[in-house]
N, C-alpha and C. Protein backbone atom coordinates (compact mmCIF):
# COMPACT_ATOMS: atom_id res chain seq x y z
N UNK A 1 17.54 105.52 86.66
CA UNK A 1 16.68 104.57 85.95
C UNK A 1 17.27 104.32 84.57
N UNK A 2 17.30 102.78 84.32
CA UNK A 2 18.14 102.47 82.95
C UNK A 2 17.10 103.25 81.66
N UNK A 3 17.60 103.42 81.08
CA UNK A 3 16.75 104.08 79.53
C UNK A 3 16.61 103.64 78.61
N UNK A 4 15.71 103.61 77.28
CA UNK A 4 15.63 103.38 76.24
C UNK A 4 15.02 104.15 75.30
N UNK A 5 15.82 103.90 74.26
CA UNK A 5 15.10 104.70 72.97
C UNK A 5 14.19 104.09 72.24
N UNK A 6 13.12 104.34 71.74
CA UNK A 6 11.60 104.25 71.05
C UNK A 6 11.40 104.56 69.95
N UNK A 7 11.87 103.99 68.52
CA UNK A 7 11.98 104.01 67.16
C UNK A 7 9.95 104.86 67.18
N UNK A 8 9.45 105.73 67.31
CA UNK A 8 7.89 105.59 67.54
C UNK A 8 7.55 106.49 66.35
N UNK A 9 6.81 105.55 65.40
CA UNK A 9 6.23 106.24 64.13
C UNK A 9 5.25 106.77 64.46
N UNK A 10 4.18 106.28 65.09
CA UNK A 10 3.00 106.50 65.34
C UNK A 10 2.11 105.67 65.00
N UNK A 11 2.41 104.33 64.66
CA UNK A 11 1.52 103.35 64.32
C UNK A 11 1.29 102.52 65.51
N UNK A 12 0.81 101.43 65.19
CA UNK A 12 0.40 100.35 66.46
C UNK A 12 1.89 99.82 66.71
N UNK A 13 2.16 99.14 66.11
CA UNK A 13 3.51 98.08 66.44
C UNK A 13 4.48 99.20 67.19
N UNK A 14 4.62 100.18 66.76
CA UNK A 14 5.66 100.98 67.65
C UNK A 14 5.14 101.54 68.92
N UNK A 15 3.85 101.97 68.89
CA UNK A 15 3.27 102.40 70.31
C UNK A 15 3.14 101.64 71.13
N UNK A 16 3.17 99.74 70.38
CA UNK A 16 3.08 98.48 71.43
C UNK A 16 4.88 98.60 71.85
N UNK A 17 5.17 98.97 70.98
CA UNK A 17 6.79 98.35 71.80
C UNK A 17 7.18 99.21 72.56
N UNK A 18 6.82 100.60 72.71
CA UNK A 18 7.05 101.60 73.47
C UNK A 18 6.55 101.55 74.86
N UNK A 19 5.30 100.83 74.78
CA UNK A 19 4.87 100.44 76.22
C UNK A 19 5.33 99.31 76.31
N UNK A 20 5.97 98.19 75.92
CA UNK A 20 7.06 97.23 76.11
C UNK A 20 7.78 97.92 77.27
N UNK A 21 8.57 98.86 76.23
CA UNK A 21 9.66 99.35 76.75
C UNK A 21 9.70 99.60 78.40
N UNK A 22 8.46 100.34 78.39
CA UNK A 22 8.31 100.98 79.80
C UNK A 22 7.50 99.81 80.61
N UNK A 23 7.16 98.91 80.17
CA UNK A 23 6.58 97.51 81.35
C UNK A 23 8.13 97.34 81.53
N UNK A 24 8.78 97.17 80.72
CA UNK A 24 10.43 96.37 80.86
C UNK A 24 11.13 97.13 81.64
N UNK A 25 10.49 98.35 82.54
CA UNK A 25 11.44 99.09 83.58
C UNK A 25 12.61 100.25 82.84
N UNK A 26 12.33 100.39 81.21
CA UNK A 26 13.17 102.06 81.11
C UNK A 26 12.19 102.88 80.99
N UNK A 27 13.08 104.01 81.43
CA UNK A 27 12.87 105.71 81.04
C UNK A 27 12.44 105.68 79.66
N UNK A 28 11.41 105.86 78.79
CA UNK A 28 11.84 105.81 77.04
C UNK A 28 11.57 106.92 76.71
N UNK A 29 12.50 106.77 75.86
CA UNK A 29 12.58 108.36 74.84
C UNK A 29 12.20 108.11 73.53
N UNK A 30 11.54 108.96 73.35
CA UNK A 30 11.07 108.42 71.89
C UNK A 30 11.59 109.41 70.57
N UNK A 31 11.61 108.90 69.50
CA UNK A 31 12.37 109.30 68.08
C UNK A 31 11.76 108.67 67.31
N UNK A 32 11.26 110.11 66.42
CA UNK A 32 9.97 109.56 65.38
C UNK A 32 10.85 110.65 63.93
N UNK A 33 10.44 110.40 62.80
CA UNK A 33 11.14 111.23 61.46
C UNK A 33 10.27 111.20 60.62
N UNK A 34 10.78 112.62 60.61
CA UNK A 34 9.42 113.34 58.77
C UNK A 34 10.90 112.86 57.83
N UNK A 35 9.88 112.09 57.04
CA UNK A 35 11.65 111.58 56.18
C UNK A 35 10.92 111.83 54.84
N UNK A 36 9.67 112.63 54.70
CA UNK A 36 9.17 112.68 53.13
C UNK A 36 7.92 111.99 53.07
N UNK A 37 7.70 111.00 54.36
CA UNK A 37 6.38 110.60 53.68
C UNK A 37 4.81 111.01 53.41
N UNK A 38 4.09 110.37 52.66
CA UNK A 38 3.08 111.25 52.31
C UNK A 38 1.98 111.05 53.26
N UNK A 39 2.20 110.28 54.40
CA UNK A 39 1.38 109.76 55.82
C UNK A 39 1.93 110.53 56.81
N UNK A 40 2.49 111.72 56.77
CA UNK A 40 2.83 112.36 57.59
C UNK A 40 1.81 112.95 58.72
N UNK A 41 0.51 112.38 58.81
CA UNK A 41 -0.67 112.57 59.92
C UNK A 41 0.26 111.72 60.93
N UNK A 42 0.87 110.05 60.49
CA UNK A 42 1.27 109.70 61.89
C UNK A 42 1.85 110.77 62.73
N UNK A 43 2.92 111.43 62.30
CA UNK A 43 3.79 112.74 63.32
C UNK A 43 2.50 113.00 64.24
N UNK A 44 1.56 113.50 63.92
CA UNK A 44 0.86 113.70 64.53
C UNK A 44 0.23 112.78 65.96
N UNK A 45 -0.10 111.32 65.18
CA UNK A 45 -0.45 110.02 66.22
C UNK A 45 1.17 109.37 67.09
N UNK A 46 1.84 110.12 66.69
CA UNK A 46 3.54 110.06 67.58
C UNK A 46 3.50 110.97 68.84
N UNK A 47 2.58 111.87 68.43
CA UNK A 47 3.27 113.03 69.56
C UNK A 47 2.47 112.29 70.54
N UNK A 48 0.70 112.04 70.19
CA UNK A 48 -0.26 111.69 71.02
C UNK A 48 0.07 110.86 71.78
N UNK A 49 0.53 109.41 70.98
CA UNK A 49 0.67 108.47 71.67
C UNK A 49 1.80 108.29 72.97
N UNK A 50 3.10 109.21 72.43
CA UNK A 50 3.91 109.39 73.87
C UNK A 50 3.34 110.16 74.61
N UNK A 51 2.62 111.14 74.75
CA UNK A 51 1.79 111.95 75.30
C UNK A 51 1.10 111.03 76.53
N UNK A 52 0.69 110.02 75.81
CA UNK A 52 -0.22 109.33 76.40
C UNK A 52 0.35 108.22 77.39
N UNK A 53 1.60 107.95 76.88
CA UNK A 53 2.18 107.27 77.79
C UNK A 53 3.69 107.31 78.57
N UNK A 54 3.09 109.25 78.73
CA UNK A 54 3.99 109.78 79.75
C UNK A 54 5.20 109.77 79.57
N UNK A 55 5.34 109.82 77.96
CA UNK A 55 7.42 109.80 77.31
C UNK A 55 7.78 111.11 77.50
N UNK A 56 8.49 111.50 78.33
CA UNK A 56 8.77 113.05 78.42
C UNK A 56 9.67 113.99 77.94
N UNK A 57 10.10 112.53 76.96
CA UNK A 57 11.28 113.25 75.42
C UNK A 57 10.81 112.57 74.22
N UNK A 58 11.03 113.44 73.28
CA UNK A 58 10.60 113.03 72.28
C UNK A 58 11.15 114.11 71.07
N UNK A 59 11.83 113.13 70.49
CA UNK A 59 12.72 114.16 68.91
C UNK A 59 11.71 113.65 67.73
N UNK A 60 11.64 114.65 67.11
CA UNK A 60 11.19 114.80 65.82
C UNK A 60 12.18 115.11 64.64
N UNK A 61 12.75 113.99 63.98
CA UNK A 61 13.95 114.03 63.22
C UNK A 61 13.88 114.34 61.86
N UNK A 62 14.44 115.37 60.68
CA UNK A 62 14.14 115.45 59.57
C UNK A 62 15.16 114.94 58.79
N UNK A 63 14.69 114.09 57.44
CA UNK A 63 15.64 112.82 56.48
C UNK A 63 14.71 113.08 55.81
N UNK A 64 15.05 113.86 54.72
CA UNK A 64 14.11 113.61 53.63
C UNK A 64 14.90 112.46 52.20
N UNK A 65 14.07 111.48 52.74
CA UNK A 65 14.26 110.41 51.65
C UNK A 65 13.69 110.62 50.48
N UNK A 66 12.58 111.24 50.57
CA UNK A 66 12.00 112.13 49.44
C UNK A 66 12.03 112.62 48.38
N UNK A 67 13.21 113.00 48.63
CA UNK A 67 14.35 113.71 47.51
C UNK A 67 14.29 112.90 45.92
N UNK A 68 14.75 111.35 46.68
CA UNK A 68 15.19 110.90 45.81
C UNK A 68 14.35 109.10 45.21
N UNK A 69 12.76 109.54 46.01
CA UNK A 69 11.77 108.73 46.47
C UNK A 69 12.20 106.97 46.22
N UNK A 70 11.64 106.17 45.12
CA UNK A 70 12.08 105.15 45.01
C UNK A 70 10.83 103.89 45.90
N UNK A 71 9.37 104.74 46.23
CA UNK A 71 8.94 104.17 47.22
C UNK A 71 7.65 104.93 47.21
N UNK A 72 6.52 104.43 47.44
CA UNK A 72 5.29 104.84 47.18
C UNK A 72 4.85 105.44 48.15
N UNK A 73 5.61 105.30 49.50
CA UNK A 73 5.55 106.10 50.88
C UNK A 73 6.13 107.27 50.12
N UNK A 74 7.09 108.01 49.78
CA UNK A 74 7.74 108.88 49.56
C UNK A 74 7.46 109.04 48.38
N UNK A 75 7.28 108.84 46.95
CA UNK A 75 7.03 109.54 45.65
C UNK A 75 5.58 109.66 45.45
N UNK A 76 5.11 110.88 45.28
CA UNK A 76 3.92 111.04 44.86
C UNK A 76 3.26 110.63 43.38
N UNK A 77 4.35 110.23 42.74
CA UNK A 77 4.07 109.43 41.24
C UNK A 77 3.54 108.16 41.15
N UNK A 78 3.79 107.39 42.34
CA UNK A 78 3.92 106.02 42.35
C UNK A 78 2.66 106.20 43.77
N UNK A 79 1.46 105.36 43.04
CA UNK A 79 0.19 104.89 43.63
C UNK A 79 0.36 104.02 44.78
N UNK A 80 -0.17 104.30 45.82
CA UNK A 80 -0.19 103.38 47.44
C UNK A 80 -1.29 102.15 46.42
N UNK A 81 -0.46 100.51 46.42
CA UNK A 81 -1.35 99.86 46.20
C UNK A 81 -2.74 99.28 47.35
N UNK A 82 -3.26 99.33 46.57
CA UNK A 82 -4.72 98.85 47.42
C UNK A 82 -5.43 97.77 46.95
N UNK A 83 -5.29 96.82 46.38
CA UNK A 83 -5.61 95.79 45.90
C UNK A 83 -5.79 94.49 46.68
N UNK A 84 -5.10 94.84 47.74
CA UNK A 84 -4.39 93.69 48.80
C UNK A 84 -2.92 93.11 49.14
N UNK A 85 -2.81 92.41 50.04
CA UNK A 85 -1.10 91.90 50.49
C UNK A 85 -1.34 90.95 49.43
N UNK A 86 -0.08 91.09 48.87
CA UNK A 86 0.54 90.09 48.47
C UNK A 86 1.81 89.62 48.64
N UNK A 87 1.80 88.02 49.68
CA UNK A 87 2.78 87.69 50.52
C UNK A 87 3.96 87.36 49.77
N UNK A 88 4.08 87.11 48.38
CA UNK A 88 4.70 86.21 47.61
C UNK A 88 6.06 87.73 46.78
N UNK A 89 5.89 88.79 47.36
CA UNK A 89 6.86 90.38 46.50
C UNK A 89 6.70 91.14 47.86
N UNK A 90 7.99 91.99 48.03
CA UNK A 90 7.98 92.70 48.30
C UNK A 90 7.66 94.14 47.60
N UNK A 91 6.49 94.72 48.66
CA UNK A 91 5.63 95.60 48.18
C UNK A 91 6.51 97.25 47.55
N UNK A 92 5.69 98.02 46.59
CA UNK A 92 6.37 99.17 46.58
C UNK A 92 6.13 100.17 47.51
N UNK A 93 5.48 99.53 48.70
CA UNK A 93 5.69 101.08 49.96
C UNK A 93 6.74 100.35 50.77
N UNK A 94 7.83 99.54 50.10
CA UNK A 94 9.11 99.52 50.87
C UNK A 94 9.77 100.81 50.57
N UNK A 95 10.04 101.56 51.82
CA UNK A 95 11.31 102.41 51.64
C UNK A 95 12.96 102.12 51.70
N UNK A 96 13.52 102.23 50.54
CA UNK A 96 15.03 101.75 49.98
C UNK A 96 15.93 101.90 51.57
N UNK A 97 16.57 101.40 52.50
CA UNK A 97 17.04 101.80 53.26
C UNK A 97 16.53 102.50 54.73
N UNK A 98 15.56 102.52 54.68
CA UNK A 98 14.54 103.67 55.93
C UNK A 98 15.09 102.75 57.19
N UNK A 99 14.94 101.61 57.64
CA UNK A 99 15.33 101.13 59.37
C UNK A 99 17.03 101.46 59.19
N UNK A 100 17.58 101.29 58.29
CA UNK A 100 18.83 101.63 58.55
C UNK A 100 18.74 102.63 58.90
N UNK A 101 18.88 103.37 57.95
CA UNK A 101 18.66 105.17 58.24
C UNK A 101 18.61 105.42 59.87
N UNK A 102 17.21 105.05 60.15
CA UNK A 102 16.70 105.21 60.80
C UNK A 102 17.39 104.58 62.47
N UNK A 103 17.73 103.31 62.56
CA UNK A 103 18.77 103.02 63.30
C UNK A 103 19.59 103.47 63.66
N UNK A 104 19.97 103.85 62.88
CA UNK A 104 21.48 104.68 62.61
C UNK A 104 21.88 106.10 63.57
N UNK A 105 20.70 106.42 63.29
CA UNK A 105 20.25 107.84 64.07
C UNK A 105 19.90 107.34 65.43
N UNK A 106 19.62 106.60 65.80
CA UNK A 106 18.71 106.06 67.17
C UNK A 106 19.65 105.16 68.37
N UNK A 107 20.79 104.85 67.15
CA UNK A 107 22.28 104.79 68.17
C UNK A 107 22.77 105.69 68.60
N UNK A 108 23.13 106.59 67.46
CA UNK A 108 23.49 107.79 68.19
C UNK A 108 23.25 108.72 69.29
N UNK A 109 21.72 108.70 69.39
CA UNK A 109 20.71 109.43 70.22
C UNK A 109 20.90 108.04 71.26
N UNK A 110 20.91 106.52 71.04
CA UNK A 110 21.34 106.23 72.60
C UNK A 110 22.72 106.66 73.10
N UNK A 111 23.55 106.58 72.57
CA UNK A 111 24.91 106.33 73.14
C UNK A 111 25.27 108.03 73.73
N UNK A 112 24.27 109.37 73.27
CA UNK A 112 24.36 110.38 73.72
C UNK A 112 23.69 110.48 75.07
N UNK A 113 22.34 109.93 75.31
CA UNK A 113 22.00 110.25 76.31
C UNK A 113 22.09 109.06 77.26
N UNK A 114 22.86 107.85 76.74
CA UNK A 114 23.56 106.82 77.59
C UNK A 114 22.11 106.07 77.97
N UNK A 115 21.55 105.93 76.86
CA UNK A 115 20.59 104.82 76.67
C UNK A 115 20.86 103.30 76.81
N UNK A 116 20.91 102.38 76.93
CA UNK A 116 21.12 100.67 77.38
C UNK A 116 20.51 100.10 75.73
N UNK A 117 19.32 100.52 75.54
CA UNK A 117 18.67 99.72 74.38
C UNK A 117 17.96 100.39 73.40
N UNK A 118 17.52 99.99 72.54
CA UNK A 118 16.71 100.80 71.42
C UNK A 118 15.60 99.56 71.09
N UNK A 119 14.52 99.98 71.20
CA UNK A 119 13.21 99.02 71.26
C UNK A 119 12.54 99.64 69.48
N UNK A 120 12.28 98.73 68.80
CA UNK A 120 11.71 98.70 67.52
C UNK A 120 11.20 97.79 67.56
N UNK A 121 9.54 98.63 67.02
CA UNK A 121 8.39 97.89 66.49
C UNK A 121 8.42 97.33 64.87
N UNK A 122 9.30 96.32 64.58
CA UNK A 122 9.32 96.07 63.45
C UNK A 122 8.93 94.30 63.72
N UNK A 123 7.92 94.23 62.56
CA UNK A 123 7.27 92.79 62.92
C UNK A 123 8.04 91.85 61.99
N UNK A 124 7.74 90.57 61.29
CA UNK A 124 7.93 89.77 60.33
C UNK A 124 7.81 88.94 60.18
N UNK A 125 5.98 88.56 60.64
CA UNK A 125 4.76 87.45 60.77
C UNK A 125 4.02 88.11 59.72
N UNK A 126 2.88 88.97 60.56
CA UNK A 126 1.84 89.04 59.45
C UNK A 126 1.96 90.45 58.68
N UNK A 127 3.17 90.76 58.16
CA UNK A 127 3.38 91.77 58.02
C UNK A 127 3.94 91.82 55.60
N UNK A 128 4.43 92.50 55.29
CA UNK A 128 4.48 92.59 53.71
C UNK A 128 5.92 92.50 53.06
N UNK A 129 6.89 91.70 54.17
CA UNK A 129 7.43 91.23 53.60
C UNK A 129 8.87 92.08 53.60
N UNK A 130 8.94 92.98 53.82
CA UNK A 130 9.75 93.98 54.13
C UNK A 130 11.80 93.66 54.50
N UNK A 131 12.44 93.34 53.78
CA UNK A 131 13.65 93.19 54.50
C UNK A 131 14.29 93.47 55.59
N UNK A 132 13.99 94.40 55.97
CA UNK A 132 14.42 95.12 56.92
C UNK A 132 13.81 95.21 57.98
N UNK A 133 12.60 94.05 57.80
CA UNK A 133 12.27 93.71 59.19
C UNK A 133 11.82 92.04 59.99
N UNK A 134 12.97 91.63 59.34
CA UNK A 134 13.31 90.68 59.51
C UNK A 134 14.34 90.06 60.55
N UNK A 135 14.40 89.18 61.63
CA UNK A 135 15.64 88.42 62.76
C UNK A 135 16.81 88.97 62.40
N UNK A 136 17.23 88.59 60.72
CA UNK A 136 18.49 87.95 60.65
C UNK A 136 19.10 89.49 60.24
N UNK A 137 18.35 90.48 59.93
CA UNK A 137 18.69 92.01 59.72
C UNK A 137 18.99 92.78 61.06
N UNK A 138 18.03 92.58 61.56
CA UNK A 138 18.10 92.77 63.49
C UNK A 138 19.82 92.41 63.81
N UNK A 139 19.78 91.20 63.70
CA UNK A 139 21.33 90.53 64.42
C UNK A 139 22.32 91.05 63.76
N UNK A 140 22.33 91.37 62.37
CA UNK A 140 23.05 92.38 61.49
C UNK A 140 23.75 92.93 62.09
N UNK A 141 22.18 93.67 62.34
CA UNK A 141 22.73 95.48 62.83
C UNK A 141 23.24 95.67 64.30
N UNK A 142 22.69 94.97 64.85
CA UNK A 142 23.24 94.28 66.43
C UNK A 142 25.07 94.09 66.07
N UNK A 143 25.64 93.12 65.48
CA UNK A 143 26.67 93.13 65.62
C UNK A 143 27.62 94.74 65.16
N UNK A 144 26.62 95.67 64.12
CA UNK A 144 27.45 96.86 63.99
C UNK A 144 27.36 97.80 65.28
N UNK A 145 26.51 97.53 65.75
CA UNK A 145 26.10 98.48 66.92
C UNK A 145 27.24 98.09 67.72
N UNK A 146 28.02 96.87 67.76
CA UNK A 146 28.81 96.88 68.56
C UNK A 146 30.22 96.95 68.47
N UNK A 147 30.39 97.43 67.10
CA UNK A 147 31.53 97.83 66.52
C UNK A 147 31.53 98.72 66.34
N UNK A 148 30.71 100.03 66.12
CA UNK A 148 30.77 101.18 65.29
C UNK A 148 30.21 102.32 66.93
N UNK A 149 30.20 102.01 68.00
CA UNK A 149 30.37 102.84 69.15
C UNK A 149 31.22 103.07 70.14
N UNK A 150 31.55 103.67 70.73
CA UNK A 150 32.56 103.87 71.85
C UNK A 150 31.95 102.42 72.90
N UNK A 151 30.75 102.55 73.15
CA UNK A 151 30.07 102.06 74.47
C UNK A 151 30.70 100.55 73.86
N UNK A 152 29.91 99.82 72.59
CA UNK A 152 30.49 98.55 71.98
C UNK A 152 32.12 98.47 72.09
N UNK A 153 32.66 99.28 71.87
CA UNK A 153 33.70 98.94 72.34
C UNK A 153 34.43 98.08 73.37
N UNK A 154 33.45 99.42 74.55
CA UNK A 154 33.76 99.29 75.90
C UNK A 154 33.30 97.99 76.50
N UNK A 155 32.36 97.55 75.56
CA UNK A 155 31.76 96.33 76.06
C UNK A 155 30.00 96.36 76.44
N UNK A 156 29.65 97.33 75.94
CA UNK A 156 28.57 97.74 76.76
C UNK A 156 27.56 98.48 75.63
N UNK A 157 27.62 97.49 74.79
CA UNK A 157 26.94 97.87 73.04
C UNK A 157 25.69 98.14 73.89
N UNK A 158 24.54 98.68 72.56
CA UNK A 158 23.93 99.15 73.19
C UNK A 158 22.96 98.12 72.36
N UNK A 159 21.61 97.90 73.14
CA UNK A 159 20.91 96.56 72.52
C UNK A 159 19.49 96.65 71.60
N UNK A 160 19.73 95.92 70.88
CA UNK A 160 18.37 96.60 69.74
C UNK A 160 17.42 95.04 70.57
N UNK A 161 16.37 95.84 70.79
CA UNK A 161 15.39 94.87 71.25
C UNK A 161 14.17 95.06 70.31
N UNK A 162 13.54 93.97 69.67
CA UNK A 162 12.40 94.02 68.74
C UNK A 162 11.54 93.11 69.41
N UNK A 163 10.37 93.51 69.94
CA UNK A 163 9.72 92.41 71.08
C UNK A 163 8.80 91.62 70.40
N UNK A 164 8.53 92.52 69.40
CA UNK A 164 7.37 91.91 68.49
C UNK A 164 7.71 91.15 67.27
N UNK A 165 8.93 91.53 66.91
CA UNK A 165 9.40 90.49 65.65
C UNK A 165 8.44 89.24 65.30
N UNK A 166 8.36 88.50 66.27
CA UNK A 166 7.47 87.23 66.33
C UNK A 166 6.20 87.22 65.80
N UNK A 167 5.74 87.94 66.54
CA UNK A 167 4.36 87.96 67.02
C UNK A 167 3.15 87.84 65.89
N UNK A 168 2.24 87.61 65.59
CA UNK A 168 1.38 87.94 64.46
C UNK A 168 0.54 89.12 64.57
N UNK A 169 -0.27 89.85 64.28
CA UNK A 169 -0.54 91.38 64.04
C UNK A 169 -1.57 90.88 64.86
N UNK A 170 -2.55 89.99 65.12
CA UNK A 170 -3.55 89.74 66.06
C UNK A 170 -2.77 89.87 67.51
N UNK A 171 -1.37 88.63 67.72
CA UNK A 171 -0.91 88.82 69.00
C UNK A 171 -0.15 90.38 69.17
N UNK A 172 0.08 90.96 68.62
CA UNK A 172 0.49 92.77 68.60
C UNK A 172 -1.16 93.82 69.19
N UNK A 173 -2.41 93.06 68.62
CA UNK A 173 -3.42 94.02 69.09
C UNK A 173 -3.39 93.32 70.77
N UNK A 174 -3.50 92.19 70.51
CA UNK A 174 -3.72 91.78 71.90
C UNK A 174 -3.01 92.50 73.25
N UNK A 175 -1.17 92.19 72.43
CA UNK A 175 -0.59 92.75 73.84
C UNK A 175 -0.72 94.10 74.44
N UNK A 176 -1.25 94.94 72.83
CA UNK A 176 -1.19 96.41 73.08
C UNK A 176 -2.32 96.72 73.95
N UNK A 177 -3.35 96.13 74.12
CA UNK A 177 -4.56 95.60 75.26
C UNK A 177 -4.17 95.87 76.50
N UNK A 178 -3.10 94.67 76.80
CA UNK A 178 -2.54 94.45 78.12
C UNK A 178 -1.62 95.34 78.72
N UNK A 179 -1.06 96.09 77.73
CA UNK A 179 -0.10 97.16 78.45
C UNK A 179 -0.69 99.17 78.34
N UNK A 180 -2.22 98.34 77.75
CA UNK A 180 -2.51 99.78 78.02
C UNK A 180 -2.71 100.86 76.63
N UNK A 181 -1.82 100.25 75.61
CA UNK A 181 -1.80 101.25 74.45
C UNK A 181 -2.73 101.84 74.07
N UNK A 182 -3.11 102.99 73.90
CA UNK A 182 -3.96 104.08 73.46
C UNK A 182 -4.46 103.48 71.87
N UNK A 183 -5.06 102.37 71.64
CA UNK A 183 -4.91 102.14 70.32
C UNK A 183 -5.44 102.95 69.07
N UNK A 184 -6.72 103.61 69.63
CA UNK A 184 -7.04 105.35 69.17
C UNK A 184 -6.38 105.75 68.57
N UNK A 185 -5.38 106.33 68.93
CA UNK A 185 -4.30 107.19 68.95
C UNK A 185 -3.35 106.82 67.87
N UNK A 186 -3.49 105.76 67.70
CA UNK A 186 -2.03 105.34 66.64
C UNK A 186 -2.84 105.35 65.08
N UNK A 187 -2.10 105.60 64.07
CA UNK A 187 -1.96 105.87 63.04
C UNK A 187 -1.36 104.38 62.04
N UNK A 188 -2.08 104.36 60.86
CA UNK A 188 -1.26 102.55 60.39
C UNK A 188 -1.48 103.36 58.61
N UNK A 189 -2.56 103.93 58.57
CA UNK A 189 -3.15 104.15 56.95
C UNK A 189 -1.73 104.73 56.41
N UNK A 190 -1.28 104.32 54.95
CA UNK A 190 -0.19 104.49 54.14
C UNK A 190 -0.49 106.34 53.35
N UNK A 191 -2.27 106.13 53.32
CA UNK A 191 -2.00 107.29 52.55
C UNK A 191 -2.22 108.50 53.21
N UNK A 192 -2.04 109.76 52.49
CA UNK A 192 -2.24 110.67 53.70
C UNK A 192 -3.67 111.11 53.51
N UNK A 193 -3.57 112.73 54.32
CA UNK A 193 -5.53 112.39 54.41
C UNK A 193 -5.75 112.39 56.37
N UNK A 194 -6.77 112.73 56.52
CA UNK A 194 -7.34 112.67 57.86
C UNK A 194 -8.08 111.59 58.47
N UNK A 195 -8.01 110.89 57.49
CA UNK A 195 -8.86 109.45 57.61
C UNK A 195 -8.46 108.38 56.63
N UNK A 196 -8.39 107.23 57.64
CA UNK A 196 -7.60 106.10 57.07
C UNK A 196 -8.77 105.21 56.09
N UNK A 197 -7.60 105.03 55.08
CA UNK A 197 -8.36 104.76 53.89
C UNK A 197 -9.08 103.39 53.83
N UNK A 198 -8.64 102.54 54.51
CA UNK A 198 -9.27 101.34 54.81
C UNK A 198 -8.88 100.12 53.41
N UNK A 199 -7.97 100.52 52.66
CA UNK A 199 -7.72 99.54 51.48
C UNK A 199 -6.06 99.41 51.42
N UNK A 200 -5.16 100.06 51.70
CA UNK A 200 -3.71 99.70 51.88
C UNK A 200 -3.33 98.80 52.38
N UNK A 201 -2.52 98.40 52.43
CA UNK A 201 -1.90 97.08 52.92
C UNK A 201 -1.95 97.33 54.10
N UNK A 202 -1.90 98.32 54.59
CA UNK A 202 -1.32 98.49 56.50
C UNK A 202 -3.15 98.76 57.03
N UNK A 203 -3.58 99.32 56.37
CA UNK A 203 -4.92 99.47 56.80
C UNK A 203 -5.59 97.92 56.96
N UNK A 204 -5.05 97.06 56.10
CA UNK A 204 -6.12 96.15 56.05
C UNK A 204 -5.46 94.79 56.86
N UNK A 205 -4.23 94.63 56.65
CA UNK A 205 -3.65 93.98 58.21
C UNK A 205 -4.20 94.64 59.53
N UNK A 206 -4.44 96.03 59.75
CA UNK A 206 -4.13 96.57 61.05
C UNK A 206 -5.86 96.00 61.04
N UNK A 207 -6.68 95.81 60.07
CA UNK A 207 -8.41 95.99 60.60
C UNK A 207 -8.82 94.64 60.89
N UNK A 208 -8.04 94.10 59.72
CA UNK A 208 -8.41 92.20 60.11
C UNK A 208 -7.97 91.81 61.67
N UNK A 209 -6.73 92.70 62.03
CA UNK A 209 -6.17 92.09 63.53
C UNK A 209 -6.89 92.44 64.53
N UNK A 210 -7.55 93.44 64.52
CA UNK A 210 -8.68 94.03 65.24
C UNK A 210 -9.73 93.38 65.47
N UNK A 211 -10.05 93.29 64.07
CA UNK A 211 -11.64 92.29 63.97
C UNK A 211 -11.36 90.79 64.72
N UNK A 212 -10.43 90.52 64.61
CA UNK A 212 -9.83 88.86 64.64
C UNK A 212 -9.78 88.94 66.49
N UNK A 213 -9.49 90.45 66.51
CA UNK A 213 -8.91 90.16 68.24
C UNK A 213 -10.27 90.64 68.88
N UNK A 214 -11.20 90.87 67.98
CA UNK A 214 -12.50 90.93 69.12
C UNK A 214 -12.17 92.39 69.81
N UNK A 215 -11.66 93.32 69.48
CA UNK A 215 -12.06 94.44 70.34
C UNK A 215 -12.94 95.89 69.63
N UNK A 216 -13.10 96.83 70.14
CA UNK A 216 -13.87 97.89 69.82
C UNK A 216 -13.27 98.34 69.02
């Protein structure tokens, strides 16, 4: 059975693309990272959610970006804003580099266990603006993927699929509906804590798409 790897934070958009993955006919493996942040409950809504949809690998990767923060996910100095999106700046819970990083690692882990694709839930509709999760970053990294592996070499790069790129955060609750996603289970709140704060930027995209999509 062809395979794929599962960028899976533990939020919605990644638990939707993970069951992507597996409507789309791979094996998925999933790869989630404590990289410093201070939402480190998702780890927790990562394990659940593959749990839940029968991923029967799953790495837990440590990058502490932390170190050297730069990012309101990662420095405890610098306040999770809660004020609201604002579409017009990129926000300070961008982390400097994190999908690279993070990519980076998730080639490797395909081209070891001879994975075909790497599926990431990274949106860039109704989302804050984020560079790095954007088409033209995707196709980027797509063309290094096919330079910087044996398999690319060979001809047989390995394929970054982002299903949701498009989509708006309403059509992301929807599909996660249709394929089943545990939506429970997933994790979106920026700050940490046992309970999502309901005023962050990710909290308040993830509640409007909810409300908007009519479900429980």
């Amino acid at each position: 059975m062809k395979k794929a790897i599962i960028l899976l934070s533990g939020g919605l958009d990644s638990a939707t693309a993970a069951a992507q993955s597996i409507a789309d006919g791979y094996e998925a493996i999933a790869i989630s990272f404590r990289y410093g942040q201070r939402h480190e409950r998702e780890l927790l809504a990562a394990r659940q959610v593959a749990a839940a949809l029968n991923i029967k690998e799953h790495f837990i990767v440590d990058v502490n970006l932390a170190q050297w923060g730069g990012s309101a996910l990662t420095d405890a100095n610098i306040a999770v804003p809660t004020a609201g999106v604002q579409s017009d700046e990129i926000p300070i819970t961008y982390v400097p580099g994190r999908n690279t990083v993070f990519i980076a690692i998730a080639l490797s882990l395909a081209e070891s266990k001879g994975a075909e694709a790497i599926y990431l839930g990274i949106n860039a509709v109704d989302y804050s603006g984020y560079p790095d999760c954007r088409p033209e970053y995707l196709e980027a990294f797509q063309k290094l993927a096919a330079l910087s592996s044996k398999v690319g070499i060979e001809g047989n790069a390995i394929k970054l699929i982002a299903p949701l790129v498009m989509d708006s955060k309403v059509d992301i609750v929807r599909r996660a509906q249709r394929l089943g996603v545990p939506i429970d289970l997933t994790w979106s709140c920026y700050q940490g804590g046992e309970v999502p704060c309901g005023v962050c930027d990710s909290c308040r995209i993830r509640d409007k798409a909810i409300l908007e999509a009519a479900i429980a």
